[in-house]
N, C-alpha and C. Protein backbone atom coordinates (compact mmCIF):
# COMPACT_ATOMS: atom_id res chain seq x y z
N UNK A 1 0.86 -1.18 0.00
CA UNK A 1 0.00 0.00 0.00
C UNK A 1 0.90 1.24 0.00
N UNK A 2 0.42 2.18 -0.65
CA UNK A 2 1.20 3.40 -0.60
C UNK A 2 0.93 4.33 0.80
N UNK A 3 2.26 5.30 0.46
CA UNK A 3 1.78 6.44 1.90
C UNK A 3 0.95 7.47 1.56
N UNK A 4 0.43 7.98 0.41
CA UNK A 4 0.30 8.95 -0.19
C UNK A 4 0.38 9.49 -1.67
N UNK A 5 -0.37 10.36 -2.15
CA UNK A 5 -0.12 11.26 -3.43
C UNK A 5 0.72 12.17 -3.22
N UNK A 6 1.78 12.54 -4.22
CA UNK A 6 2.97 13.50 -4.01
C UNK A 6 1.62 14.82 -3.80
N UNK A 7 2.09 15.48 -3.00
CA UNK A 7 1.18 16.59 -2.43
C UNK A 7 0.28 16.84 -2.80
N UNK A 8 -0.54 15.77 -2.37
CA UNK A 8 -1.84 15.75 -2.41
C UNK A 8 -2.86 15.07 -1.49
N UNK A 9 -2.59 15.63 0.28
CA UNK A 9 -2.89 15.02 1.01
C UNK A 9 -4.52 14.80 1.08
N UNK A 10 -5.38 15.40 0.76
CA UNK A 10 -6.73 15.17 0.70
C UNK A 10 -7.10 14.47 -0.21
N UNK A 11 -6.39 14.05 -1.29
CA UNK A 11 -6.92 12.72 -2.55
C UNK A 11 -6.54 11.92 -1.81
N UNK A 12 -5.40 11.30 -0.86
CA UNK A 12 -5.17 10.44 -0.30
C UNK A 12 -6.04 9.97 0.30
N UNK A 13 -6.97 10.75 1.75
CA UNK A 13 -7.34 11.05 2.77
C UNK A 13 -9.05 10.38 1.77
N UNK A 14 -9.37 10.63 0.64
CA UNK A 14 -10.69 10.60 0.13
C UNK A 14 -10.31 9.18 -0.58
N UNK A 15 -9.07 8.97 -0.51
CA UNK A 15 -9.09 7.27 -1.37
C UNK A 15 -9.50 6.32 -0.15
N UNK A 16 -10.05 6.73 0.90
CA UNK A 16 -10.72 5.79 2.25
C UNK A 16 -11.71 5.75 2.82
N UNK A 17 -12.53 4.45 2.75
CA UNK A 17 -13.93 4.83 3.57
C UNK A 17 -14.29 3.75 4.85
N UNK A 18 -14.15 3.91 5.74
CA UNK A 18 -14.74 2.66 6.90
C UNK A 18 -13.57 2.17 6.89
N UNK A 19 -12.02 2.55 6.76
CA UNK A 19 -10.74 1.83 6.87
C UNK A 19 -10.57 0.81 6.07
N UNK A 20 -11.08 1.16 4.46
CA UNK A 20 -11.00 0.06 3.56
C UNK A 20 -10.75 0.84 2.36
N UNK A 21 -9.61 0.81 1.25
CA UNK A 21 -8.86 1.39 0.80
C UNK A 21 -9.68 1.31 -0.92
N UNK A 22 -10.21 2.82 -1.26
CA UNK A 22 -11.20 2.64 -2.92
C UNK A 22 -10.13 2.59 -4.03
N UNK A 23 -10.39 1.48 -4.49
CA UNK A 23 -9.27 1.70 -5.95
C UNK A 23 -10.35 2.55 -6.82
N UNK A 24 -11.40 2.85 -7.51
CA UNK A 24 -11.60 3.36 -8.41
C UNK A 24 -12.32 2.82 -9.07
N UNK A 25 -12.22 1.68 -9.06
CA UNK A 25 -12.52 0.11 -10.13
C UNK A 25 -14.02 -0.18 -9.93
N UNK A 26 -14.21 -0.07 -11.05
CA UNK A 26 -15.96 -0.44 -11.20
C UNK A 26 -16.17 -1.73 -11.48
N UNK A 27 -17.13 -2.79 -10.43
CA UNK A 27 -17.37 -3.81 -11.21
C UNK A 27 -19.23 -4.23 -11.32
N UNK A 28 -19.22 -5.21 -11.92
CA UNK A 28 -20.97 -5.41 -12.01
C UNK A 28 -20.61 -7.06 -11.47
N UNK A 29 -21.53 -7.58 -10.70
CA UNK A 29 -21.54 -8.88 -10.29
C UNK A 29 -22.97 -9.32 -11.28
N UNK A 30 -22.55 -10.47 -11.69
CA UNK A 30 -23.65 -11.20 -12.24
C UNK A 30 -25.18 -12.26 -11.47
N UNK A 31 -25.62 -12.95 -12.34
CA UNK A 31 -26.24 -13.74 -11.33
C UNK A 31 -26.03 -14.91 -10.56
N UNK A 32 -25.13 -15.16 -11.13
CA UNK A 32 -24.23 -16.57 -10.64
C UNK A 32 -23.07 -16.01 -9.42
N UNK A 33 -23.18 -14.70 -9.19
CA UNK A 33 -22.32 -14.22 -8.28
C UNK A 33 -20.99 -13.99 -8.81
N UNK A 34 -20.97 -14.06 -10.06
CA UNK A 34 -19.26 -13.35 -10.63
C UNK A 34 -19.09 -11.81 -10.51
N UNK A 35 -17.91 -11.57 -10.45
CA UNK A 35 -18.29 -10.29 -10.47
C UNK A 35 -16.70 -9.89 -11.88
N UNK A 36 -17.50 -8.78 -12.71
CA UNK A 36 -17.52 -8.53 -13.72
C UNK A 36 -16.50 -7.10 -13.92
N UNK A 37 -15.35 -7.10 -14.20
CA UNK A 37 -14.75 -5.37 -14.09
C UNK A 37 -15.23 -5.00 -15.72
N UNK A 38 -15.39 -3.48 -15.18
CA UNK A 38 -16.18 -2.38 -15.68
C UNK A 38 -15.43 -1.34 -16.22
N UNK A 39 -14.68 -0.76 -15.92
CA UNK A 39 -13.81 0.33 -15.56
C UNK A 39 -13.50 1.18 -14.62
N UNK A 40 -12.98 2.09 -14.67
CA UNK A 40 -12.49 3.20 -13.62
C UNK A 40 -13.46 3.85 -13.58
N UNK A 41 -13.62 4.06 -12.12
CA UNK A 41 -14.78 5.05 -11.71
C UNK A 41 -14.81 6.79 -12.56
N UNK A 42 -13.66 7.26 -12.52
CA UNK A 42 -12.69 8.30 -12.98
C UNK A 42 -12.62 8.15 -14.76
N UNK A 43 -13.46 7.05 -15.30
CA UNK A 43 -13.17 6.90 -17.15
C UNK A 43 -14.64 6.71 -17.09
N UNK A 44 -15.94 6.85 -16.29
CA UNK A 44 -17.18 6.73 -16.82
C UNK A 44 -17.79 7.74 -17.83
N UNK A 45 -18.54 7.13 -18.69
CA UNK A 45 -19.47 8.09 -19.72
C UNK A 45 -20.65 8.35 -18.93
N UNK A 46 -20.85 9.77 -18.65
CA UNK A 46 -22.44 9.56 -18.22
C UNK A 46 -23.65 10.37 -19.19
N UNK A 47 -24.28 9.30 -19.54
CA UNK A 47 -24.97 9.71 -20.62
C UNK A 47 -26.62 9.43 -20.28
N UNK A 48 -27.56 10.29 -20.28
CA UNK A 48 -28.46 10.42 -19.53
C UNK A 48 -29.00 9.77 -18.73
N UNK A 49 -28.68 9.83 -17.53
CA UNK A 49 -28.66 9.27 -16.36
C UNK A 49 -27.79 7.76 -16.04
N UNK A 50 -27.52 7.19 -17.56
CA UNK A 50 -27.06 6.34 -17.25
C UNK A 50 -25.39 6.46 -16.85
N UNK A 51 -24.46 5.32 -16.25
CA UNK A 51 -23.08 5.42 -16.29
C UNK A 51 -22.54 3.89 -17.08
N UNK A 52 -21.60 4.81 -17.91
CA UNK A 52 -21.19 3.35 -18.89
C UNK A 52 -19.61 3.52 -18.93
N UNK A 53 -19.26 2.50 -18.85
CA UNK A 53 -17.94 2.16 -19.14
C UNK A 53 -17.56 1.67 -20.70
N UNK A 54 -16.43 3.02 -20.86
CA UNK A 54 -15.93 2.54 -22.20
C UNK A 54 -15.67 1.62 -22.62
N UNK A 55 -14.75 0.74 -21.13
CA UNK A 55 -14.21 -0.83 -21.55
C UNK A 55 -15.16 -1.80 -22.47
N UNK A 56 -16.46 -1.82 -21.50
CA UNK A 56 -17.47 -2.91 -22.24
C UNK A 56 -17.88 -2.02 -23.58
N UNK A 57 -17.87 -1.47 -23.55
CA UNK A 57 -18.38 -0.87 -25.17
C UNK A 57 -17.35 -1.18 -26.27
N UNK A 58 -16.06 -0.74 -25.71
CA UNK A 58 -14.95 -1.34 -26.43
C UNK A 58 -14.80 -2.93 -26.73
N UNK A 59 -14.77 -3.54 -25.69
CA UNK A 59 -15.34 -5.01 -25.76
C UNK A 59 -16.09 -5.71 -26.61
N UNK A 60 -17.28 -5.07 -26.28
CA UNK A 60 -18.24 -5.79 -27.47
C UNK A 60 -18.14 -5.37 -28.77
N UNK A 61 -17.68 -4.38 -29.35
CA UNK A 61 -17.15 -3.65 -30.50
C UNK A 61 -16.48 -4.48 -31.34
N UNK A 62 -15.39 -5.25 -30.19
CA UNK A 62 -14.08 -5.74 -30.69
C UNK A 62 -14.83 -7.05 -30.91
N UNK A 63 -15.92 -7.69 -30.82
CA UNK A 63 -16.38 -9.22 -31.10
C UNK A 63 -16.90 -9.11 -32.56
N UNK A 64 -16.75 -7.79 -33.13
CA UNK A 64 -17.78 -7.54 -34.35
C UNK A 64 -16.09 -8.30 -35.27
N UNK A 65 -16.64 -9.30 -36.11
CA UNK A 65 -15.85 -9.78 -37.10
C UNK A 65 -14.43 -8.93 -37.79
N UNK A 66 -14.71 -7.83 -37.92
CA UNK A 66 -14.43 -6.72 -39.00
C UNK A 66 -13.61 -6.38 -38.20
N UNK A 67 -13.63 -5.95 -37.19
CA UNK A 67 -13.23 -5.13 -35.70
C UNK A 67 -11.63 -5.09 -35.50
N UNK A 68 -10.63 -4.59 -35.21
CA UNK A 68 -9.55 -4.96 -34.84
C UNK A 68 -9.39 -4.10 -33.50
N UNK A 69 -9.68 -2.83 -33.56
CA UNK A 69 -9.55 -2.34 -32.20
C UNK A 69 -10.54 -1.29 -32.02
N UNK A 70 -10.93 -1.05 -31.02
CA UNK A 70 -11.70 0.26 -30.71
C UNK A 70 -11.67 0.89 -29.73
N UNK A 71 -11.78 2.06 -29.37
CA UNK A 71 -11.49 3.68 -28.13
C UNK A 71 -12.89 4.00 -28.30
N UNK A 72 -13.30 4.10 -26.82
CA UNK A 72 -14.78 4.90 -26.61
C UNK A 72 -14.47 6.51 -25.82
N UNK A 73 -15.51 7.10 -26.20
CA UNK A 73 -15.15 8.31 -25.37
C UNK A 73 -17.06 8.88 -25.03
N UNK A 74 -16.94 9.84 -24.19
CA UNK A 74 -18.07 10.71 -24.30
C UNK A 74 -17.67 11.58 -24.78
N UNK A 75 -18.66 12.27 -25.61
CA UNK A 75 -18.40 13.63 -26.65
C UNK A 75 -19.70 14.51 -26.09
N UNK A 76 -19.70 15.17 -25.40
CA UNK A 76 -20.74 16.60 -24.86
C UNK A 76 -21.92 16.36 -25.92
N UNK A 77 -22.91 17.00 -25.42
CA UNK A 77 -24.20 16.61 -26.18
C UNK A 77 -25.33 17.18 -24.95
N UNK A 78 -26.11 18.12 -25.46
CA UNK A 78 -27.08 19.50 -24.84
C UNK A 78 -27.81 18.82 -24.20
N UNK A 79 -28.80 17.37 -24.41
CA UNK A 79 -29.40 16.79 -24.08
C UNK A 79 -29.38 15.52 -23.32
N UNK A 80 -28.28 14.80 -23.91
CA UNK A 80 -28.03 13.97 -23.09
C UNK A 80 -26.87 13.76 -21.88
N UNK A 81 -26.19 15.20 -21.91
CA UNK A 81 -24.89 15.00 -21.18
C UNK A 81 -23.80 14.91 -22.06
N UNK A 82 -23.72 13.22 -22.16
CA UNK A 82 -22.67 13.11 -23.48
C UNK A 82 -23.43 11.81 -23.77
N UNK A 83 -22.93 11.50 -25.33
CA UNK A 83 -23.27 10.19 -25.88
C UNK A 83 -21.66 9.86 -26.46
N UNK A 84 -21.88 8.28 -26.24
CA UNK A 84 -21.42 7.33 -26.77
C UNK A 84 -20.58 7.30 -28.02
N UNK A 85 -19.45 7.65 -28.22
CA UNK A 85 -18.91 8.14 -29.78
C UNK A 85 -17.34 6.74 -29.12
N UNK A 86 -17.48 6.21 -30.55
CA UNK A 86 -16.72 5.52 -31.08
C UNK A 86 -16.10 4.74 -32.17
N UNK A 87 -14.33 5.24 -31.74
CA UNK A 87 -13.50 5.42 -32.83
C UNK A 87 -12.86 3.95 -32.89
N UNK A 88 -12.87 3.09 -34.48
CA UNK A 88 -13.08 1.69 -34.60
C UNK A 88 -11.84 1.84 -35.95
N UNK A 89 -11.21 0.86 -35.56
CA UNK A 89 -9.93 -0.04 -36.19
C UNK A 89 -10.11 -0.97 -36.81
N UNK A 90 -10.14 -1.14 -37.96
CA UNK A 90 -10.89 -2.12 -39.25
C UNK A 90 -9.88 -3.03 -39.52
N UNK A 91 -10.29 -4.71 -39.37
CA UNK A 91 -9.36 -5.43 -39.67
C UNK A 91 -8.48 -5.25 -41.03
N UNK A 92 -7.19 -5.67 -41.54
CA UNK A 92 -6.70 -5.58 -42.68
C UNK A 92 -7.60 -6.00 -43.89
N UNK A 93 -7.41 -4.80 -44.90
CA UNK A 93 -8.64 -5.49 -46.21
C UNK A 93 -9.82 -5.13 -45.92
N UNK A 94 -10.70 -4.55 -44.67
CA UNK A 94 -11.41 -4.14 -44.62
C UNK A 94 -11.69 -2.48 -44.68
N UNK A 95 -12.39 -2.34 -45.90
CA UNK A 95 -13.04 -0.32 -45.85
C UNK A 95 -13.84 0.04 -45.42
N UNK A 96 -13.83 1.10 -44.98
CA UNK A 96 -15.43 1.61 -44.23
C UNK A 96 -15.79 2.32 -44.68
N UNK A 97 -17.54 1.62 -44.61
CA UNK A 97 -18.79 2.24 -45.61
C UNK A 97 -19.00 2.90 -44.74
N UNK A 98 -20.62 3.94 -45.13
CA UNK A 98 -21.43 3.60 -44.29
C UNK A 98 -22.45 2.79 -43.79
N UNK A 99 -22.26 1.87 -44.90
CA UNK A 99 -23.36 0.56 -44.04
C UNK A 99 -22.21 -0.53 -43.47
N UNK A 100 -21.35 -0.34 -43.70
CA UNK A 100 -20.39 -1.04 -42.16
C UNK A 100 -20.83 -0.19 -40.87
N UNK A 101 -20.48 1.05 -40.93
CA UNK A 101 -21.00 2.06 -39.70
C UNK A 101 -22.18 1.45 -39.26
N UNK A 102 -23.64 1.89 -39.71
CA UNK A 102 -24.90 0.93 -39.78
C UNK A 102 -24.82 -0.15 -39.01
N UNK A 103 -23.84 -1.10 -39.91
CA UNK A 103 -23.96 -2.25 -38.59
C UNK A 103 -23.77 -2.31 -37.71
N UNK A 104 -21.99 -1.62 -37.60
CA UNK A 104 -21.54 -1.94 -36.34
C UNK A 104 -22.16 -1.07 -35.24
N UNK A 105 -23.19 -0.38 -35.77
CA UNK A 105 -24.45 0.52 -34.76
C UNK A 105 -25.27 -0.07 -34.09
N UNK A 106 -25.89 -1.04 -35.15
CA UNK A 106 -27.05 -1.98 -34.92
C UNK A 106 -26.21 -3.40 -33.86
N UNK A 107 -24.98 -3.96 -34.43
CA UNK A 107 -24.75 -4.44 -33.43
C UNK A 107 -24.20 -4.16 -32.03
N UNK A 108 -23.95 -3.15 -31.67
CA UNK A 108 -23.69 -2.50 -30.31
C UNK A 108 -24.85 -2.36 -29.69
N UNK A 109 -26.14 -2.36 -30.52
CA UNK A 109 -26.97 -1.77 -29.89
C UNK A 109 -27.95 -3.57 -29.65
N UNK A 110 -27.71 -4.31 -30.23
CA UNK A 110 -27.84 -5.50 -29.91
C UNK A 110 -27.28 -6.53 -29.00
N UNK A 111 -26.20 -6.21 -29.00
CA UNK A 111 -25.01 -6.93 -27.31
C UNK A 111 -25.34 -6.15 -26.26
N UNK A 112 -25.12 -4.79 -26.47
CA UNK A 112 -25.22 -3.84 -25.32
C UNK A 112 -26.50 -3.12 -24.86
N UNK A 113 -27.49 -3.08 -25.73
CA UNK A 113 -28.80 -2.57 -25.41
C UNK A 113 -28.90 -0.39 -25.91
N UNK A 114 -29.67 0.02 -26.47
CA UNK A 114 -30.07 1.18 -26.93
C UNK A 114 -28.57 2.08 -25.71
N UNK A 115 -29.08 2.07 -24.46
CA UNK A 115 -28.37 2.87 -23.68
C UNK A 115 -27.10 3.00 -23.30
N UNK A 116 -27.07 2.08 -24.12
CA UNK A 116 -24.88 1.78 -23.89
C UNK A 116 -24.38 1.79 -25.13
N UNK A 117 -24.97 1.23 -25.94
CA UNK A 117 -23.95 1.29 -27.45
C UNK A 117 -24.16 2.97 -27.78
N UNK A 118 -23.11 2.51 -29.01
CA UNK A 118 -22.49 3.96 -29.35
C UNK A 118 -23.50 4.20 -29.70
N UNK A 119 -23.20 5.52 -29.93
CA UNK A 119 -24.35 6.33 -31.19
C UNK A 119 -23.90 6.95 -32.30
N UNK A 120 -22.39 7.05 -32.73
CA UNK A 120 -21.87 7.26 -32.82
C UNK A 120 -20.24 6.63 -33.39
N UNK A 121 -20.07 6.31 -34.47
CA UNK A 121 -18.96 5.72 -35.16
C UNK A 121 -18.21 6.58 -35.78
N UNK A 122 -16.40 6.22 -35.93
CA UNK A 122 -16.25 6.63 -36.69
C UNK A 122 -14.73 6.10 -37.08
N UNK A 123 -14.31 5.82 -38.08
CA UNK A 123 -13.06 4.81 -38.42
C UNK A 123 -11.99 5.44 -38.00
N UNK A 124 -11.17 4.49 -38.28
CA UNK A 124 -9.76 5.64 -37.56
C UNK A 124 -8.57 3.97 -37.64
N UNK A 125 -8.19 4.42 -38.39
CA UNK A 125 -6.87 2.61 -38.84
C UNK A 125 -5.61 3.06 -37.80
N UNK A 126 -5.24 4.41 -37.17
CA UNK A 126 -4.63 4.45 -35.95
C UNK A 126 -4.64 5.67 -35.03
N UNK A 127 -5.57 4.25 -34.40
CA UNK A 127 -5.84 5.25 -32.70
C UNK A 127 -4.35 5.28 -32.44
N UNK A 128 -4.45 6.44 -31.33
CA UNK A 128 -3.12 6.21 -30.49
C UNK A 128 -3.46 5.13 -29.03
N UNK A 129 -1.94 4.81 -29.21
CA UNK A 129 -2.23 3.95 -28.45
C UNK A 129 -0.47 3.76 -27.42
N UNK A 130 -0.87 3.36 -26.05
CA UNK A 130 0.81 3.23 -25.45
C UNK A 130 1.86 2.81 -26.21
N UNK A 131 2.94 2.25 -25.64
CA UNK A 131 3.79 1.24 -26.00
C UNK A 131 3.29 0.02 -25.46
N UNK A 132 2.67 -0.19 -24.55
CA UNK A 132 2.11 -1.34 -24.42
C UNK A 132 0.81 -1.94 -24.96
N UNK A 133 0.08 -0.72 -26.06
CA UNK A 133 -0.57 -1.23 -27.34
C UNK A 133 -1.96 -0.80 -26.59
N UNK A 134 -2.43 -0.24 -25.38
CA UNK A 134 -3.75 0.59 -24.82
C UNK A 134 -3.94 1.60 -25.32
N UNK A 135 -5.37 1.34 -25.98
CA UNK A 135 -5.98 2.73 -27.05
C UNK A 135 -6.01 3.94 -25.51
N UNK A 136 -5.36 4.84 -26.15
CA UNK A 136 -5.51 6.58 -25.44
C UNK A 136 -6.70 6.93 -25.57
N UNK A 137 -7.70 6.46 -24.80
CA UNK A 137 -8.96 7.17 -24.53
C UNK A 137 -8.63 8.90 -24.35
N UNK A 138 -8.03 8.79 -23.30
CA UNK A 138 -7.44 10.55 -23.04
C UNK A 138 -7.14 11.53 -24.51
N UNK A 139 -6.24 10.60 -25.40
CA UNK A 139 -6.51 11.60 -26.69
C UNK A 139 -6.87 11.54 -27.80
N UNK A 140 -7.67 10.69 -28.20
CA UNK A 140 -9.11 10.53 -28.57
C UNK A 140 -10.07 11.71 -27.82
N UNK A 141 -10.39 11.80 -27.03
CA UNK A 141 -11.30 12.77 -26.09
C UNK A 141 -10.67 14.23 -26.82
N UNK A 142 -9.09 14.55 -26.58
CA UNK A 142 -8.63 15.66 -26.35
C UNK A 142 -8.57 15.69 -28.15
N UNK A 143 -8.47 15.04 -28.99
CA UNK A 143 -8.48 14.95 -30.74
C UNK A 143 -9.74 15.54 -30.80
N UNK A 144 -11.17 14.86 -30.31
CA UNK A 144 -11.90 15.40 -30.92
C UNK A 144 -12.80 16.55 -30.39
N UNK A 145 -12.45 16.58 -29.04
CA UNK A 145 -12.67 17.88 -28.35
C UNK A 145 -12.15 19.61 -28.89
N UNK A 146 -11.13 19.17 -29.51
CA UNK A 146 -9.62 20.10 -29.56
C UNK A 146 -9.04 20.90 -28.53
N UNK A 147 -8.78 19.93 -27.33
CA UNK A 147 -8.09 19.89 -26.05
C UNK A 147 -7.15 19.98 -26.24
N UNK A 148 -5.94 20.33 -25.28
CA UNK A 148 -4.53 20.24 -25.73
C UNK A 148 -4.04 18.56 -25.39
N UNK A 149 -3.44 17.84 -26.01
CA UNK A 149 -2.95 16.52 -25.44
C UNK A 149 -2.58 15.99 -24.20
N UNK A 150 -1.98 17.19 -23.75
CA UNK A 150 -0.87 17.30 -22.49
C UNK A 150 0.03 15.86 -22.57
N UNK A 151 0.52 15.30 -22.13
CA UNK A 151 1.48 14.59 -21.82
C UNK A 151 1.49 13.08 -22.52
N UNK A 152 2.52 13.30 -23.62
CA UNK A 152 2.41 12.25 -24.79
C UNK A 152 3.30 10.93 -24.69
N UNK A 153 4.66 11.14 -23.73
CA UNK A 153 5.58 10.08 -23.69
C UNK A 153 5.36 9.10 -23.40
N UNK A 154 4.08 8.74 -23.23
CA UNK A 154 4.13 6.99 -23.04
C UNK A 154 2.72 6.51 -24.35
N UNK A 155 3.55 7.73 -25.57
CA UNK A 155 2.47 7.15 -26.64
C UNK A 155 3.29 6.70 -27.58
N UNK A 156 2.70 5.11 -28.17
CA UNK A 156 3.54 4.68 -28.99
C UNK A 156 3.98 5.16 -30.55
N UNK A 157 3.42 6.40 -30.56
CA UNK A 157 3.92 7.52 -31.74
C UNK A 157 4.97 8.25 -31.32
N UNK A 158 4.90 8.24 -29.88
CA UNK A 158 6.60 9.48 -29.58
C UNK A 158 7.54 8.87 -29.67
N UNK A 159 8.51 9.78 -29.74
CA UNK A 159 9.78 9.39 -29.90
C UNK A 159 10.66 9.55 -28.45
């Protein structure tokens, strides 16, 4: 266990509740009593009223045939908070239509249900991603926001 955040004694002090230490980590238990990780409390989409984790959206994305990788983000939106926008990595040999888009709409919205799949597609043959090959949700967000990046060295495009 750690002692602390470099000066940041009250994030410390709030990572504790009842003397039992919060990682962050979202999970869903099933009915069989598994329990299921979700994502980081700190990476949720909240999109009208609901809270979704990019991971499973990314997840089921990646079962679509075609699929090679995919980054979810929330993108602001007047009405709902934010919706569901996601940027998808097309196996080799594969182009994107828009009735590939179409599908891979209809099937998100078939694994995952209306309130979790995207709403939202859009191709992209390279996300950024670490050196250890994890799509940068962070700049994805800050790409299509037009945020500044801030801090790139552990992206497998830097040098």
């Amino acid at each position: 266990m750690f002692r602390g955040y470099l000066h940041d004694e009250e994030r410390y002090r709030a990572a504790f509740a009842g003397g039992w230490y919060l990682t962050g980590d979202l999970v869903r238990r099933d009915a069989d009593g598994w329990y299921w990780f979700v994502g980081r409390a700190d990476d949720v989409i909240k999109s009208a009223g609901h809270l979704i984790g990019p991971f499973e959206v990314e997840s089921a994305l990646m079962e679509h045939p075609l699929v090679a990788e995919a980054g979810v983000i929330g993108r602001p939106d007047p009405v709902a908070g934010n919706v569901v926008k996601a940027f998808v990595s097309l196996r080799p040999g594969v182009r994107p239509t828009p009735e590939l888009e179409r599908e891979l709409l209809g099937f998100g919205r078939r694994k995952l249900g209306p309130a979790v799949a995207p709403r939202e597609i859009a191709f992209d043959q390279n996300l950024p991603k670490t050196r250890s090959g994890k799509v940068m949700r962070r700049l994805l967000r800050a790409r299509e926001l037009g945020l500044p990046t801030g801090d790139t060295s552990t992206w497998e495009g830097s040098a």
